[in-house]
PDB file of N, CA and C in Angstrom:
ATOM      1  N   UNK A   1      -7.147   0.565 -19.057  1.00  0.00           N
ATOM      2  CA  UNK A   1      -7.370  -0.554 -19.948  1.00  0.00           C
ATOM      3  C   UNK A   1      -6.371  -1.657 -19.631  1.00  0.00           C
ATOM      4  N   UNK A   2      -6.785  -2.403 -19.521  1.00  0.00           N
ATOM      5  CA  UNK A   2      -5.959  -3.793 -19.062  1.00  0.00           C
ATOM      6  C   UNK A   2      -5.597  -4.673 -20.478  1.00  0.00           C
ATOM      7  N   UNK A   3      -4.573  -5.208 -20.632  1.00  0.00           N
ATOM      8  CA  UNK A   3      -3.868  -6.024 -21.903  1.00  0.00           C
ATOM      9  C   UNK A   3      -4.160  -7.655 -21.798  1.00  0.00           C
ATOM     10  N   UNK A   4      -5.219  -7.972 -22.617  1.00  0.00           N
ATOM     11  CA  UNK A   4      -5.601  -9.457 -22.043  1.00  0.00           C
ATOM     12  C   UNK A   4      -5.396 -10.233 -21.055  1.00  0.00           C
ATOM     13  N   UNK A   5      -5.725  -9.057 -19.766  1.00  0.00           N
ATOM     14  CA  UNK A   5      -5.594  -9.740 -18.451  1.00  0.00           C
ATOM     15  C   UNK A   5      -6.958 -10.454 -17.728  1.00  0.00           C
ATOM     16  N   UNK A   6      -6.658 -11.718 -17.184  1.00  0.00           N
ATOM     17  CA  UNK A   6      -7.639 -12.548 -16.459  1.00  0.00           C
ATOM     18  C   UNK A   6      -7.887 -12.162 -14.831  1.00  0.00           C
ATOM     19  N   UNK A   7      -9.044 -11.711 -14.587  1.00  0.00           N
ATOM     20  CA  UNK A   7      -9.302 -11.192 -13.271  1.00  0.00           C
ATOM     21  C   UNK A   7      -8.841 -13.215 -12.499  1.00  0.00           C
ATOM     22  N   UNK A   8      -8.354 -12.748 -11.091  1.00  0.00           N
ATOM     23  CA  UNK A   8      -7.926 -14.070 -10.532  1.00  0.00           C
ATOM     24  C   UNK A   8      -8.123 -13.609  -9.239  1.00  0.00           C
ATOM     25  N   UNK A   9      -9.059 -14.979  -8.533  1.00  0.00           N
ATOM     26  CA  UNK A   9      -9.155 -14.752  -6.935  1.00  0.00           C
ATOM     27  C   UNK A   9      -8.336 -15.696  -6.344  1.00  0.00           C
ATOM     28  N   UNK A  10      -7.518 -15.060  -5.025  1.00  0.00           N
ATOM     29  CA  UNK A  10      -6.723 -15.691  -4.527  1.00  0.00           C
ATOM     30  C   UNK A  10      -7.277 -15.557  -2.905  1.00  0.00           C
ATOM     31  N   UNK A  11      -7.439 -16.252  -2.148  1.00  0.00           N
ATOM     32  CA  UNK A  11      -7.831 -15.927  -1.217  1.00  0.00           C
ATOM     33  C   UNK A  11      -9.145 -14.992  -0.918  1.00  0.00           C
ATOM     34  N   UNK A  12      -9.338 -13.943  -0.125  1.00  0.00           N
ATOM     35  CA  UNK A  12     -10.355 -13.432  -0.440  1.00  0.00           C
ATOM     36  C   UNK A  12     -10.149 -11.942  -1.318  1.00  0.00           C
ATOM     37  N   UNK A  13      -8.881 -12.396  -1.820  1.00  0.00           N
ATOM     38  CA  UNK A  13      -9.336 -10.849  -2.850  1.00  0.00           C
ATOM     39  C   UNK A  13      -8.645 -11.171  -4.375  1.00  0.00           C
ATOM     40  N   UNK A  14      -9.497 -10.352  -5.393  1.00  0.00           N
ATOM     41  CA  UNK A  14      -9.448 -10.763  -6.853  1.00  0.00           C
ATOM     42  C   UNK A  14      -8.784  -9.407  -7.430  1.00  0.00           C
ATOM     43  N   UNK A  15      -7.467 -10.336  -8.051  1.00  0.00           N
ATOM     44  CA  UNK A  15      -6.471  -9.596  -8.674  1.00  0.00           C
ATOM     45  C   UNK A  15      -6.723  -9.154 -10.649  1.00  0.00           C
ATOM     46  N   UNK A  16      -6.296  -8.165 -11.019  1.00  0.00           N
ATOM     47  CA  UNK A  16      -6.369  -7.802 -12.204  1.00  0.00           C
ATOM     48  C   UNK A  16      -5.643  -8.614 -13.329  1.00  0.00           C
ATOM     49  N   UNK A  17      -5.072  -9.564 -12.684  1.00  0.00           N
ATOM     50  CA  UNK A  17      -4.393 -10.527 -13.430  1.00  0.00           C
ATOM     51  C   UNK A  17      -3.783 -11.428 -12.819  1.00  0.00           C
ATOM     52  N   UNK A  18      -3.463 -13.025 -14.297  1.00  0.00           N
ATOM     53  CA  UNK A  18      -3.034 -13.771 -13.278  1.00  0.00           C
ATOM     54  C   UNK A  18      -1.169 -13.858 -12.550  1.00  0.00           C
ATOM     55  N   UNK A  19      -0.916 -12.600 -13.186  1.00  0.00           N
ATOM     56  CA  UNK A  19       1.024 -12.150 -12.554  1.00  0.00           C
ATOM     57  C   UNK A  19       0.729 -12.045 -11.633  1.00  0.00           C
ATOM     58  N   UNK A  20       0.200 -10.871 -11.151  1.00  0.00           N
ATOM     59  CA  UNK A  20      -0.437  -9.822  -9.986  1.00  0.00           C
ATOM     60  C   UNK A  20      -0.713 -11.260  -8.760  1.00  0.00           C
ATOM     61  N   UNK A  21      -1.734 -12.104  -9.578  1.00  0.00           N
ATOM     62  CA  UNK A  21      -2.159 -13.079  -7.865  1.00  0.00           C
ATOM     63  C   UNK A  21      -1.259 -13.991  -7.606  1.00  0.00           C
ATOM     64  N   UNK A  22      -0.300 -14.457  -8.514  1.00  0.00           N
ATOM     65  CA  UNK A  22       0.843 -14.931  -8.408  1.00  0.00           C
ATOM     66  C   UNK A  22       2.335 -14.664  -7.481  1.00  0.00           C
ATOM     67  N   UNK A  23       2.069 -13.323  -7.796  1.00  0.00           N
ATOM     68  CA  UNK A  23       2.855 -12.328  -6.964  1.00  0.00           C
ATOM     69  C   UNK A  23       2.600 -12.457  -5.433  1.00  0.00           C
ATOM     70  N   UNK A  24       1.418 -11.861  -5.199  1.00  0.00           N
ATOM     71  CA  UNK A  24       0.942 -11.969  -3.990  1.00  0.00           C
ATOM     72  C   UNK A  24       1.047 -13.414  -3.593  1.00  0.00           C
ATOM     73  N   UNK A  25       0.878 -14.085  -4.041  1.00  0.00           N
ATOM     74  CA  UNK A  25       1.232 -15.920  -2.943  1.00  0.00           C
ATOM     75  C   UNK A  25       2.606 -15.550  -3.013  1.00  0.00           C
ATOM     76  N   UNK A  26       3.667 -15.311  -3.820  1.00  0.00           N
ATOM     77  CA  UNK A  26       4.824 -15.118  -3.381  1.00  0.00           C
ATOM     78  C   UNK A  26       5.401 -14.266  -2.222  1.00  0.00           C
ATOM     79  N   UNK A  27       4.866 -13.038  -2.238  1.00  0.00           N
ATOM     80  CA  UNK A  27       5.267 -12.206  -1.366  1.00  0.00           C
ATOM     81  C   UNK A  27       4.366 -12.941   0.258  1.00  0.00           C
ATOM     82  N   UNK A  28       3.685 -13.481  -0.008  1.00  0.00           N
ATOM     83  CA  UNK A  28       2.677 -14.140   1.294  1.00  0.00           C
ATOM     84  C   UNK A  28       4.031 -15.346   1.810  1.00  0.00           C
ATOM     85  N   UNK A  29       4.162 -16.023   1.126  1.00  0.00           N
ATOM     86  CA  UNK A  29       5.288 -17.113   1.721  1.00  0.00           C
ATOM     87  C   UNK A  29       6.361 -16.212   2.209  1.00  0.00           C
ATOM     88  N   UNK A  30       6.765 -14.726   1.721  1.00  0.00           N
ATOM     89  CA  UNK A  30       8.274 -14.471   2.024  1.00  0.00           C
ATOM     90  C   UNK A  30       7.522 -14.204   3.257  1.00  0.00           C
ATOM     91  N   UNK A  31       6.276 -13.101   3.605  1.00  0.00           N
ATOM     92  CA  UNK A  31       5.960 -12.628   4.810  1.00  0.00           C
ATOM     93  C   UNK A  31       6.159 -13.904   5.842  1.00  0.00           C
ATOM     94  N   UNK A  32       5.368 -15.015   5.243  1.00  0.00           N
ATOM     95  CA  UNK A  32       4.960 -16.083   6.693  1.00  0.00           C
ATOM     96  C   UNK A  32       6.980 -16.655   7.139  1.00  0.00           C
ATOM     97  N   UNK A  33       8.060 -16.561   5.973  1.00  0.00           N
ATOM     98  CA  UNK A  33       9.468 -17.141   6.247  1.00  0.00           C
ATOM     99  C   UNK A  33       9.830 -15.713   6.954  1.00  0.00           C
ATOM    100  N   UNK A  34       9.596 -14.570   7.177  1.00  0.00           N
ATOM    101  CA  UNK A  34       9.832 -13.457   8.121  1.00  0.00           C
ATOM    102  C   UNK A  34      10.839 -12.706   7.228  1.00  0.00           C
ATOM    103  N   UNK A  35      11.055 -12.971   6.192  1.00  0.00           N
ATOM    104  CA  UNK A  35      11.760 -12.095   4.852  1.00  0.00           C
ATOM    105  C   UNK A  35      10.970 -10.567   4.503  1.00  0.00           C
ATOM    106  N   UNK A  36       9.871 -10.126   4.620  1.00  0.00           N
ATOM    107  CA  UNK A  36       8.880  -9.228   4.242  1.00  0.00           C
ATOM    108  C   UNK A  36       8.165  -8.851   5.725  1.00  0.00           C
ATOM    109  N   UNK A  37       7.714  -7.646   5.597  1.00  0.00           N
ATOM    110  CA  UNK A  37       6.216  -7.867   6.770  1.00  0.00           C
ATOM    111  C   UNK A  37       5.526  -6.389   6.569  1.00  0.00           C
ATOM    112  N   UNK A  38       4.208  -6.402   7.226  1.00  0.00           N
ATOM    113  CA  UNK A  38       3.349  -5.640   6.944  1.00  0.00           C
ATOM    114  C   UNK A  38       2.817  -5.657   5.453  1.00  0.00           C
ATOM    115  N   UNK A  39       2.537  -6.814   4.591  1.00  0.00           N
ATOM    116  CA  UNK A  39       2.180  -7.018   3.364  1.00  0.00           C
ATOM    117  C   UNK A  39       0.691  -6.186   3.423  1.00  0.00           C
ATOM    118  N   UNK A  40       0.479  -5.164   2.443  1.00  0.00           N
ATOM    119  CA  UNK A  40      -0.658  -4.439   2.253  1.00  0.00           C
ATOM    120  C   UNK A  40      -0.780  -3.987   0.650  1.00  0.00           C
ATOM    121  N   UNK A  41      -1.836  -4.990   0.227  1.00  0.00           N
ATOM    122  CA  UNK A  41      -2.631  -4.357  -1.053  1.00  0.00           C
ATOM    123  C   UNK A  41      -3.161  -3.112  -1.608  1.00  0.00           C
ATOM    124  N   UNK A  42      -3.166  -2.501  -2.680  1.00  0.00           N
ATOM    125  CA  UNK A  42      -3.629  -1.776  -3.751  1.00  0.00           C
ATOM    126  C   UNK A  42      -3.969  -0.334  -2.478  1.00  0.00           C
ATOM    127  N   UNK A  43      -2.471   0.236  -2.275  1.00  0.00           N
ATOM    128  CA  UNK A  43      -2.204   1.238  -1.360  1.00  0.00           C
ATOM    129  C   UNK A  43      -2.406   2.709  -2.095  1.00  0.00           C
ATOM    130  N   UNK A  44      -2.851   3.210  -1.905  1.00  0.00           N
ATOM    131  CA  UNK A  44      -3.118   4.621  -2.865  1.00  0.00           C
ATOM    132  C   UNK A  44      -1.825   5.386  -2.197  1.00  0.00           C
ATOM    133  N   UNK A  45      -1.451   6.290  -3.710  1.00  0.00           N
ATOM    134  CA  UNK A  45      -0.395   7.408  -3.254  1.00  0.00           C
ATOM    135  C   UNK A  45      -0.875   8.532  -3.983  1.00  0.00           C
ATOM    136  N   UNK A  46      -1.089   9.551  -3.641  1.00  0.00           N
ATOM    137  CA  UNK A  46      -1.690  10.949  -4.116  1.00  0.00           C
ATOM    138  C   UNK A  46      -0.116  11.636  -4.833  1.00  0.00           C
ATOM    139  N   UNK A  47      -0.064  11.773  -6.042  1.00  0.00           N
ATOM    140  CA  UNK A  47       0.603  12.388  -6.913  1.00  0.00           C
ATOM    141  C   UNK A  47       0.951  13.533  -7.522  1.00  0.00           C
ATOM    142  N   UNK A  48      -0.782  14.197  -7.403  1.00  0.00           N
ATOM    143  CA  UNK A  48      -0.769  15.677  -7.787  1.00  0.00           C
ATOM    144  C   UNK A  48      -2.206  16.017  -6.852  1.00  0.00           C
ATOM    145  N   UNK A  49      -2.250  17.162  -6.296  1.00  0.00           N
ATOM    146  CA  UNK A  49      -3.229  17.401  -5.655  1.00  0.00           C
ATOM    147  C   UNK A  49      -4.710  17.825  -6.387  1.00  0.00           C
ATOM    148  N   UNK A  50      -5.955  17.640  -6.124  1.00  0.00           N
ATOM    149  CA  UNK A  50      -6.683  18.343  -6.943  1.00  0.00           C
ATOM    150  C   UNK A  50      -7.000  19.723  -6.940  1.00  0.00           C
ATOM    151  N   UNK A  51      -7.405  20.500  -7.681  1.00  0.00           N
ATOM    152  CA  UNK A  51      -6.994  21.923  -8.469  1.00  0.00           C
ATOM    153  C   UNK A  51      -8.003  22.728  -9.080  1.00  0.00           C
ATOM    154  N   UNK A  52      -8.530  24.167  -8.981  1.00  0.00           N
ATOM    155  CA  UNK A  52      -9.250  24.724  -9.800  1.00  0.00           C
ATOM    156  C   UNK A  52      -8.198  25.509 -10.323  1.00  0.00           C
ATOM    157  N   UNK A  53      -9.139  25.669 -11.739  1.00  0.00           N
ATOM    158  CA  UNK A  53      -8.305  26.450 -12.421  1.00  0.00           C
ATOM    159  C   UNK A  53      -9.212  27.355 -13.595  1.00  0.00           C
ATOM    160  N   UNK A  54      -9.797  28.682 -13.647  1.00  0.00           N
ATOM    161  CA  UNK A  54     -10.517  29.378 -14.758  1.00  0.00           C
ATOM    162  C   UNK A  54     -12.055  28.584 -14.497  1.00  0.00           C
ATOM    163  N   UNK A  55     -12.253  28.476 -12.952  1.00  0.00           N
ATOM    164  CA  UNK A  55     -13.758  27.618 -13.108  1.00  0.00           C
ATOM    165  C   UNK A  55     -13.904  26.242 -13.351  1.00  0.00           C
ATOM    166  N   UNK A  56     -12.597  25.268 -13.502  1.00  0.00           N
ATOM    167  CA  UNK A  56     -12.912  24.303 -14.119  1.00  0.00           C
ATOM    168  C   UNK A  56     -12.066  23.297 -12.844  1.00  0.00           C
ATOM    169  N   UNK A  57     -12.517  22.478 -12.366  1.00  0.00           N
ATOM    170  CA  UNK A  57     -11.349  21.840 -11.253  1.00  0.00           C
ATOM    171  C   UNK A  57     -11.444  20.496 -12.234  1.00  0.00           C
ATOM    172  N   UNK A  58     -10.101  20.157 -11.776  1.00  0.00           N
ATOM    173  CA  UNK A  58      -9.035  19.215 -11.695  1.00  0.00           C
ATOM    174  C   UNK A  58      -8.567  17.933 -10.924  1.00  0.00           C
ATOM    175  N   UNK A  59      -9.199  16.993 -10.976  1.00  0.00           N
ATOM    176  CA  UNK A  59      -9.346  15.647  -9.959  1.00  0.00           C
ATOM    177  C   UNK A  59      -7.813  15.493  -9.586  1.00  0.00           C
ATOM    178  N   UNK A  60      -7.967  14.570  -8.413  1.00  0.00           N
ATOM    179  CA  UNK A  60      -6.313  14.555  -8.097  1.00  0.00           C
ATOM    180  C   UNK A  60      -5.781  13.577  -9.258  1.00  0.00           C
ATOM    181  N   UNK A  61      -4.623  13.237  -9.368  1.00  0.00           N
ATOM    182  CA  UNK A  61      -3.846  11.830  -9.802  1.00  0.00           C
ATOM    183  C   UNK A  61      -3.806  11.421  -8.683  1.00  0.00           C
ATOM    184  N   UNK A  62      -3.651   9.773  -8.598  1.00  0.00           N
ATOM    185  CA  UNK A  62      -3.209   8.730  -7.719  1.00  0.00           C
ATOM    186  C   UNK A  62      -2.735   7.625  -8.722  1.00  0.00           C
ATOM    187  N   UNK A  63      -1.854   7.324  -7.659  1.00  0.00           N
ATOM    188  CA  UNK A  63      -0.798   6.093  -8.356  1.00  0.00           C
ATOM    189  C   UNK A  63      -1.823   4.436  -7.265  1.00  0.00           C
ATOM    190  N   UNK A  64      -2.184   3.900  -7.742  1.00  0.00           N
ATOM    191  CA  UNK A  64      -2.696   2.605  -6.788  1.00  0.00           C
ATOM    192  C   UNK A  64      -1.322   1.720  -7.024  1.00  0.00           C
ATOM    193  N   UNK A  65      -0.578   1.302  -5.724  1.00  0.00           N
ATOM    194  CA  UNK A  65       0.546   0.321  -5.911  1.00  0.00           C
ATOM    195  C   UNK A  65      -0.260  -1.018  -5.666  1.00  0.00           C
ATOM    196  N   UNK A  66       0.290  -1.847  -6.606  1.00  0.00           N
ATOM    197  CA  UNK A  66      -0.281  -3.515  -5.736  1.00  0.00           C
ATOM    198  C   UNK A  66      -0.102  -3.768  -4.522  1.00  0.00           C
ATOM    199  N   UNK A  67       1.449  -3.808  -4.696  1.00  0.00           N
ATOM    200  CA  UNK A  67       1.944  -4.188  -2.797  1.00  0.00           C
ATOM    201  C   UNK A  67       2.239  -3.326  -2.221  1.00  0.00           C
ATOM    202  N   UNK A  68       2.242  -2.975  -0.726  1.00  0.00           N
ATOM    203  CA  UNK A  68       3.235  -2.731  -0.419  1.00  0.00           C
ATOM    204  C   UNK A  68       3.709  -3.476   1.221  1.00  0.00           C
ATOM    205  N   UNK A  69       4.944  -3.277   1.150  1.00  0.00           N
ATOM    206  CA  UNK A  69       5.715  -4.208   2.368  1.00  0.00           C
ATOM    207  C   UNK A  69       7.257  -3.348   2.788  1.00  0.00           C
ATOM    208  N   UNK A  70       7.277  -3.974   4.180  1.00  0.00           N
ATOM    209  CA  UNK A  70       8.410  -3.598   4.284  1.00  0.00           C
ATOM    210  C   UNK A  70       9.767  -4.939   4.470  1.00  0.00           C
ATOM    211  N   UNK A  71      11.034  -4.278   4.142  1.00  0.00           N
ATOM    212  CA  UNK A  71      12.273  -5.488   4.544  1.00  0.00           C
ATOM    213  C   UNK A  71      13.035  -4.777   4.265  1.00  0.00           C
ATOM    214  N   UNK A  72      13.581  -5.506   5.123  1.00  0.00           N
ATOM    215  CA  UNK A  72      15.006  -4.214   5.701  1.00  0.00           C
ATOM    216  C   UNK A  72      15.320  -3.197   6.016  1.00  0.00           C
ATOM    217  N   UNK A  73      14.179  -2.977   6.733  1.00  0.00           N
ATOM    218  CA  UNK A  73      14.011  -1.336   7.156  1.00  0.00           C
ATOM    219  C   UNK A  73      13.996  -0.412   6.485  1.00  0.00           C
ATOM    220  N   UNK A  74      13.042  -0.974   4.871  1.00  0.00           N
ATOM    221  CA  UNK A  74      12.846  -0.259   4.201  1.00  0.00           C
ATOM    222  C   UNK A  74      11.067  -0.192   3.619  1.00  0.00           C
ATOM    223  N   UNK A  75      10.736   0.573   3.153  1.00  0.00           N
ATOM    224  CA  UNK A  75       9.080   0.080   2.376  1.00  0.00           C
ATOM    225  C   UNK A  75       9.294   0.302   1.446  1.00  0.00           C
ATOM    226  N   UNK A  76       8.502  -0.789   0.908  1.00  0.00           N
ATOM    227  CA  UNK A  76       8.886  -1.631  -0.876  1.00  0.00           C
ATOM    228  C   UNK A  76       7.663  -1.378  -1.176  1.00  0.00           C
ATOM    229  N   UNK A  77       7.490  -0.375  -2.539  1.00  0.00           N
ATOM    230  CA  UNK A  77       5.945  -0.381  -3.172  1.00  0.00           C
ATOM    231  C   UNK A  77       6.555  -1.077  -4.468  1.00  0.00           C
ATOM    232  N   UNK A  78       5.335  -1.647  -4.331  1.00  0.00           N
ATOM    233  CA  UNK A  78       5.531  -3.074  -5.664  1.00  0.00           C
ATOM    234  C   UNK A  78       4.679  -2.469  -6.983  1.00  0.00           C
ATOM    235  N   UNK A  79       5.249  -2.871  -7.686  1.00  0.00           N
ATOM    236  CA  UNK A  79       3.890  -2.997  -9.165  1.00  0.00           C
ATOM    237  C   UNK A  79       3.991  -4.146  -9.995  1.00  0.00           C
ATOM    238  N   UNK A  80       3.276  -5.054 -10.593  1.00  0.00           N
ATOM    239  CA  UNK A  80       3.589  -6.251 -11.137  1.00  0.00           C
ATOM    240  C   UNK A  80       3.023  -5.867 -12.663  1.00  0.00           C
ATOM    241  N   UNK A  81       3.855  -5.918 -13.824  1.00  0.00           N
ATOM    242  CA  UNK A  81       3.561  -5.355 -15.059  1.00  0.00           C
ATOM    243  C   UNK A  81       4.303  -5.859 -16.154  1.00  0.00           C
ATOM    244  N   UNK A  82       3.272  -6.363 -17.166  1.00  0.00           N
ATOM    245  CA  UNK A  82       3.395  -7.080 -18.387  1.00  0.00           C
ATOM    246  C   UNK A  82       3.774  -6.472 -19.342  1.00  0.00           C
ATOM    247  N   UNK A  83       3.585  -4.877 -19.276  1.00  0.00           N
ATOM    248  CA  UNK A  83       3.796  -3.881 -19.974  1.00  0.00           C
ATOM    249  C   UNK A  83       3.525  -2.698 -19.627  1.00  0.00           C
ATOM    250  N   UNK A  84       4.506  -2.198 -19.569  1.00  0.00           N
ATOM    251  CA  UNK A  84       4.387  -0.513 -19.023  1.00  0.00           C
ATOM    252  C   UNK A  84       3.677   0.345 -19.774  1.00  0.00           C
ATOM    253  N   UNK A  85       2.607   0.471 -19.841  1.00  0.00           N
ATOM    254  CA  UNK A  85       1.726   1.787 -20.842  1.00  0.00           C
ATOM    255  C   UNK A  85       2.561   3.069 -20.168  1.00  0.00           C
ATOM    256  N   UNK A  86       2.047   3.739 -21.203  1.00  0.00           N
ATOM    257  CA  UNK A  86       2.531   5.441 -21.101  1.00  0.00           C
ATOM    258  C   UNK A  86       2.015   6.024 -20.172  1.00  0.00           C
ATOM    259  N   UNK A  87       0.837   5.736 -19.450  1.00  0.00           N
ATOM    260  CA  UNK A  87       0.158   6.375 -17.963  1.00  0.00           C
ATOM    261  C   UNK A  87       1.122   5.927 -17.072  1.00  0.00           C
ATOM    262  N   UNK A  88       1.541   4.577 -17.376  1.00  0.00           N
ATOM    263  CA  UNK A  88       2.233   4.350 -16.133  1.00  0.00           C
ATOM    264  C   UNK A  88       3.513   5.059 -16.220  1.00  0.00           C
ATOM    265  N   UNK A  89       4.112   5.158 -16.712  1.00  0.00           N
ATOM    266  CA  UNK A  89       5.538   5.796 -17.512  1.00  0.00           C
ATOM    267  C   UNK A  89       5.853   7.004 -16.495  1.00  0.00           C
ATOM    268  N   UNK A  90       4.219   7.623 -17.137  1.00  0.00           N
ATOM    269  CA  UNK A  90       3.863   9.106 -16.475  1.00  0.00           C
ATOM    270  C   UNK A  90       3.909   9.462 -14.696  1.00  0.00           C
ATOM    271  N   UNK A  91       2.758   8.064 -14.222  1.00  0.00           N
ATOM    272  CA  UNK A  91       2.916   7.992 -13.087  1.00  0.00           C
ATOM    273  C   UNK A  91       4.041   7.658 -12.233  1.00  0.00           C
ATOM    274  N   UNK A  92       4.840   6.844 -12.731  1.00  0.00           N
ATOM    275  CA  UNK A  92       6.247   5.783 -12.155  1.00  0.00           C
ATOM    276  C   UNK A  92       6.969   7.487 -11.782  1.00  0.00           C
ATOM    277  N   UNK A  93       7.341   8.481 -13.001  1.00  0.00           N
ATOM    278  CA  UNK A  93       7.825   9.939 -13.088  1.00  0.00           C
ATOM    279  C   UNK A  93       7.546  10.285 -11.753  1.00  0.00           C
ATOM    280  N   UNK A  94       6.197  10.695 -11.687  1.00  0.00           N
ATOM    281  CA  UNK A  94       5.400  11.234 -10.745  1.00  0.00           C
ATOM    282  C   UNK A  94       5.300  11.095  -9.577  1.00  0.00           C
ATOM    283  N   UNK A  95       5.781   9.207  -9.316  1.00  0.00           N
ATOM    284  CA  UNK A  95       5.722   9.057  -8.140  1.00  0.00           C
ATOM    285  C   UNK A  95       7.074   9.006  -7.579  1.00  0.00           C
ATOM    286  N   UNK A  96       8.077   8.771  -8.292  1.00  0.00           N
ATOM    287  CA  UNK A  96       9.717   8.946  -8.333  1.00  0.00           C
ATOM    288  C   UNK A  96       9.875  10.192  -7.466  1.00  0.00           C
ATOM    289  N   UNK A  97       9.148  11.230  -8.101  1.00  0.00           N
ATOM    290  CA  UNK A  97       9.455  12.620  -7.382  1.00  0.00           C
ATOM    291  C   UNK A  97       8.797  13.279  -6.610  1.00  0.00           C
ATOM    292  N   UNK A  98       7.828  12.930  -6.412  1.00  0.00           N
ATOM    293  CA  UNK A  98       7.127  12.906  -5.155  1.00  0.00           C
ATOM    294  C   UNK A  98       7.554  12.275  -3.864  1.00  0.00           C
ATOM    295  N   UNK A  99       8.038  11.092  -3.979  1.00  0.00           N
ATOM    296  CA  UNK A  99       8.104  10.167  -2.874  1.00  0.00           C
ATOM    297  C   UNK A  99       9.289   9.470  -3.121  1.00  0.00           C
ATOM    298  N   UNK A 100      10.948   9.953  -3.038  1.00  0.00           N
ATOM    299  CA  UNK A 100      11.860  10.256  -3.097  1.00  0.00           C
ATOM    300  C   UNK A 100      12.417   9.462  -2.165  1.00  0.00           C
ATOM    301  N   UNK A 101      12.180   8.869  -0.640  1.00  0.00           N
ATOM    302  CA  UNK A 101      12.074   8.483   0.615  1.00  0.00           C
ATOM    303  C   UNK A 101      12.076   6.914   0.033  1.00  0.00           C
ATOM    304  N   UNK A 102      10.901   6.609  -0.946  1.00  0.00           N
ATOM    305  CA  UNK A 102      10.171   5.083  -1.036  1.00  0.00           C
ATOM    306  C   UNK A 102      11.301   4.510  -2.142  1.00  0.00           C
ATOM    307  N   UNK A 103      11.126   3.121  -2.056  1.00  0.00           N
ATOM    308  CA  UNK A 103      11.674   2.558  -3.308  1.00  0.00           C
ATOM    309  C   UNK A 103      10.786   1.519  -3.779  1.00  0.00           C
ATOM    310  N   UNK A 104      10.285   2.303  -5.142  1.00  0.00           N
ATOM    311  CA  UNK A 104       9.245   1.633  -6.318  1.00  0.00           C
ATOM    312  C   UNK A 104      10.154   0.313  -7.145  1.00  0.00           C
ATOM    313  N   UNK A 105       9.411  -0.692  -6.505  1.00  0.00           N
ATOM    314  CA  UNK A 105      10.003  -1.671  -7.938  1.00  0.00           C
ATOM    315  C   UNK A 105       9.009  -2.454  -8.553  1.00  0.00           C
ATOM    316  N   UNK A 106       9.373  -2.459  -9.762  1.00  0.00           N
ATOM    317  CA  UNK A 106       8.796  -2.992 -10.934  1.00  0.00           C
ATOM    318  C   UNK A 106       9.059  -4.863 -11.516  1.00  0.00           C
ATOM    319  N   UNK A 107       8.090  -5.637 -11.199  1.00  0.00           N
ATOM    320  CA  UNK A 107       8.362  -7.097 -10.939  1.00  0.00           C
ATOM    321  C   UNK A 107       7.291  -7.137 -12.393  1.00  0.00           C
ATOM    322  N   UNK A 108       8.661  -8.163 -12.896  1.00  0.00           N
ATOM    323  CA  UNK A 108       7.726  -8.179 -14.648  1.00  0.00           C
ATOM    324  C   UNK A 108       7.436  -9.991 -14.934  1.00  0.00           C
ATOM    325  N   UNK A 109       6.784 -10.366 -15.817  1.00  0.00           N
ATOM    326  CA  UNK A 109       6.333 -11.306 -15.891  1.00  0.00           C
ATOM    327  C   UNK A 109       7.706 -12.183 -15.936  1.00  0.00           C
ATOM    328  N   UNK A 110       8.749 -11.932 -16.367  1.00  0.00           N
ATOM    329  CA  UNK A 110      10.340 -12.657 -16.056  1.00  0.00           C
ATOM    330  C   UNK A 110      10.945 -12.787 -14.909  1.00  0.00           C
ATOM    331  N   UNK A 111      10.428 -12.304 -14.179  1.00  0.00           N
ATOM    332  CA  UNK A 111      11.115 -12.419 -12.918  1.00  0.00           C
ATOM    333  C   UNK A 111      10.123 -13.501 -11.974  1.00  0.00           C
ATOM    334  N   UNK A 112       8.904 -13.176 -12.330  1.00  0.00           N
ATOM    335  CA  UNK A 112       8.190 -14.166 -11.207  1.00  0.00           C
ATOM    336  C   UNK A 112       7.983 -15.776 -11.696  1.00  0.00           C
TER     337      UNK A 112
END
């Protein structure tokens, strides 16, 4: 469920809001000044595997990041968020410890 967010097209692809497409022209200028590179959209990360259990299976979790990029010889998975719901809370957990290696950051409507 999305929080009175405006779908927004930026180029040829339409963002879940207007932070989110905002974001992306930002991170697009750092790529083209050579600050960022390899800029890649709504990257899936598998969280929990899927599962039977007593006959009944169990879909995987996935975390979808907005961005992701690398700088500084590092990869940056982005999320751009107005408000952290409790799924995400759950997932941010989930993906913390799973993927231990990455560094998740969280870009809120104050910062951009």
């Amino acid at each position: 469920m999305k929080y009175k967010n405006k779908k927004t097209k930026v180029d040829m692809y339409v963002f879940d809001s207007a932070l989110e497409a905002k974001r992306y022209k930002q991170l697009v200028l750092l790529e083209r000044a050579g600050e960022i590179s390899n800029l890649r959209l709504q990257v899936p990360f598998l969280l929990q595997e899927s599962f039977r259990k007593n006959n009944k299976t169990y879909r995987k979790i996935e975390y979808i990041a907005d961005f992701v990029y690398e700088q500084n010889g590092q990869t940056i998975v982005e999320d751009t968020k107005g408000i952290k719901t409790d799924v995400f809370k759950i997932k941010q957990k989930l993906f913390e410890h799973k993927y231990k290696d990455l560094t998740l950051k969280i870009v809120t409507k104050e910062e951009i």
